[in-house]
Protein backbone atom coordinates (compact mmCIF):
# COMPACT_ATOMS: atom_id res chain seq x y z
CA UNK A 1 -0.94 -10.90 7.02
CA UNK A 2 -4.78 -10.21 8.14
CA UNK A 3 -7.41 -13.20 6.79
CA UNK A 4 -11.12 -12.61 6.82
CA UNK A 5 -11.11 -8.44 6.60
CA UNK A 6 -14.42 -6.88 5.39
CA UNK A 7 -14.30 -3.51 4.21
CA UNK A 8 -13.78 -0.97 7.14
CA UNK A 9 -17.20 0.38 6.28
CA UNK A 10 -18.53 -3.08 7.49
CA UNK A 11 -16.88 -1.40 11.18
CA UNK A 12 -18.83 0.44 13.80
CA UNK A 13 -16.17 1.75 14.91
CA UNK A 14 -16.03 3.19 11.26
CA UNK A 15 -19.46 4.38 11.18
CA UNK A 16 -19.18 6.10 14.37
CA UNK A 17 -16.59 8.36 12.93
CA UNK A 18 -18.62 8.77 10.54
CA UNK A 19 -21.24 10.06 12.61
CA UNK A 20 -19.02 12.03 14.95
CA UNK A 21 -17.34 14.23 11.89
CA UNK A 22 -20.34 15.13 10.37
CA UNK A 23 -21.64 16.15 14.22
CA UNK A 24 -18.34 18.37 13.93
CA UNK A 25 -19.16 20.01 10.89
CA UNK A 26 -22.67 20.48 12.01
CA UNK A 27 -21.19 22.35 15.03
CA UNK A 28 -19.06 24.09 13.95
CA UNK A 29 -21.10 25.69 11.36
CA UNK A 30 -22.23 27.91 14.26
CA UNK A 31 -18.54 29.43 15.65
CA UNK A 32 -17.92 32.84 14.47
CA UNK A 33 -16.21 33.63 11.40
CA UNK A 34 -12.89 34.47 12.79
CA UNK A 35 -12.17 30.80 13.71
CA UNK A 36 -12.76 29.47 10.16
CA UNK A 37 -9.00 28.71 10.04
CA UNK A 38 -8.48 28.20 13.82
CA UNK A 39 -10.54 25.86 15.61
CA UNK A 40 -12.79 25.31 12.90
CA UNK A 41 -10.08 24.05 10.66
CA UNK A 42 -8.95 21.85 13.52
CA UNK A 43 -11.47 20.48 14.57
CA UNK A 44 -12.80 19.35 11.38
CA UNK A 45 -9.63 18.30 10.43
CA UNK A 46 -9.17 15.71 13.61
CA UNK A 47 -13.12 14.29 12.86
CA UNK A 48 -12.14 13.52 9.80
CA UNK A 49 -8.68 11.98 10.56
CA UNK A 50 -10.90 9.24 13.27
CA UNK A 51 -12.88 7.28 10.56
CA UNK A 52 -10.05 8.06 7.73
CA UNK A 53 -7.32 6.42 9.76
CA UNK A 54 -9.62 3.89 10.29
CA UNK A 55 -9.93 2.82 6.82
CA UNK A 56 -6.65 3.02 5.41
CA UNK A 57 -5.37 1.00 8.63
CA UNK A 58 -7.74 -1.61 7.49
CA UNK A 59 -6.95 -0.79 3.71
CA UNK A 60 -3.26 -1.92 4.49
CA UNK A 61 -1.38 -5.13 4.27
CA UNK A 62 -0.78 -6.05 7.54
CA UNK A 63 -2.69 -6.22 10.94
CA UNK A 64 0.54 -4.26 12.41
CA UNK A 65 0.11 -1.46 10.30
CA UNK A 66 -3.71 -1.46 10.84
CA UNK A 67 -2.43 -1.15 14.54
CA UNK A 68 -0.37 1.65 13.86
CA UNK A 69 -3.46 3.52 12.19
CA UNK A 70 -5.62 3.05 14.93
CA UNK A 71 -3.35 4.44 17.56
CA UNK A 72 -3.38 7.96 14.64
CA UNK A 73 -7.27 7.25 15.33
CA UNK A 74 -6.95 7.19 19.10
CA UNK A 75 -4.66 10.30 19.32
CA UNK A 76 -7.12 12.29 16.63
CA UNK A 77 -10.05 11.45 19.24
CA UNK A 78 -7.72 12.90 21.96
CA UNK A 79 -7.68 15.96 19.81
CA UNK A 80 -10.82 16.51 19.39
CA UNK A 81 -11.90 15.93 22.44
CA UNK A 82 -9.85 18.70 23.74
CA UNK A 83 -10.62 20.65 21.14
CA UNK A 84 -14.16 20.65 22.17
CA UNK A 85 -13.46 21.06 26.08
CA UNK A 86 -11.51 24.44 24.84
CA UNK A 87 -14.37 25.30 22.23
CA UNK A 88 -17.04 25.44 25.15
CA UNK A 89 -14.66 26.80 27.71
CA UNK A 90 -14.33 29.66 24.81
CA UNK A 91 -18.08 30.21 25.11
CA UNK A 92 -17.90 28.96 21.03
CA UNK A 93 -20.41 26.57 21.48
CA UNK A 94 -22.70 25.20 24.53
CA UNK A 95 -21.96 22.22 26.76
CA UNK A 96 -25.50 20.48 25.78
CA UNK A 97 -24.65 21.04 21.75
CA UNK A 98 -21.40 19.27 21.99
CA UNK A 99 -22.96 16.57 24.13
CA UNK A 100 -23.54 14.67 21.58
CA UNK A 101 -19.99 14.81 20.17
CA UNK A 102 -18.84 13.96 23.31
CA UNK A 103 -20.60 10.55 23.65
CA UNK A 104 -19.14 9.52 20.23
CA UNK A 105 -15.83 10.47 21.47
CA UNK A 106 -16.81 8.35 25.14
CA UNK A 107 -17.45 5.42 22.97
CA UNK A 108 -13.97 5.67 20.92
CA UNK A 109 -11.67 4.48 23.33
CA UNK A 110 -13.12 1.11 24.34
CA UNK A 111 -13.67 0.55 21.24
CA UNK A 112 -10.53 1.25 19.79
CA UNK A 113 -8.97 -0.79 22.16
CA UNK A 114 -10.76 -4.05 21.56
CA UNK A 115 -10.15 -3.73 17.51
CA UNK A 116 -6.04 -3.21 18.60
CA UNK A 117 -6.18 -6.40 21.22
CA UNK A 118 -8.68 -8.48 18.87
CA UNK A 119 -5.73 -7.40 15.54
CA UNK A 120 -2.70 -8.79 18.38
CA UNK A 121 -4.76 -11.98 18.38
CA UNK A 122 -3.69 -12.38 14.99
CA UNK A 123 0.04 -11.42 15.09
């Protein structure tokens, strides 16, 4: 069982989902019509999926099920990340408006990794 948990909004990690998905819908807002249930659907669906699996891994009842949920976290970043790549090598969006996006998703995976070694402390 975890001791000591604050609430996974207390989490950058958290917030930086956060931040990312709503950078997504932002960007998205801009891709033609057509891809409303394509890409856009996609894409918005694997931003949200980063900071949701987030939160109910640390809404759980054990650290190894909060593991479990971040690796859903790690492979939604993965997602989205080429989901991007393919949006700008569509010519949907420009390289310097998903920057942004991009540096989210940069910061993800180091920090995803230190929450899943600092949780196998505790196992």
């Amino acid at each position: 069982m975890r001791t000591n948990t604050r609430s996974y909004k207390d989490l950058i990690v958290w917030q930086r989902g956060i931040e990312l998905a709503k950078l997504i819908y932002r960007l998205t807002q801009a891709f033609p019509s057509e891809e409303k249930f394509g890409l856009i659907a996609q894409m918005r669906r694997a931003a949200v999926s980063i900071p949701s699996n987030i939160a109910e891994g640390q809404a759980r009842h054990t650290t190894g099920e909060f593991i479990q949920f971040i690796s859903h976290a790690k492979g939604s970043v993965a997602e989205l990340d080429t989901q991007l790549i393919l949006s700008i090598e569509l010519r949907l969006c420009r390289a310097a408006a998903a920057g942004p996006a991009f540096e989210i998703i940069a910061e993800f995976r180091p920090m995803l990794n230190a929450l899943r070694r600092k949780l196998g402390e505790r196992q």
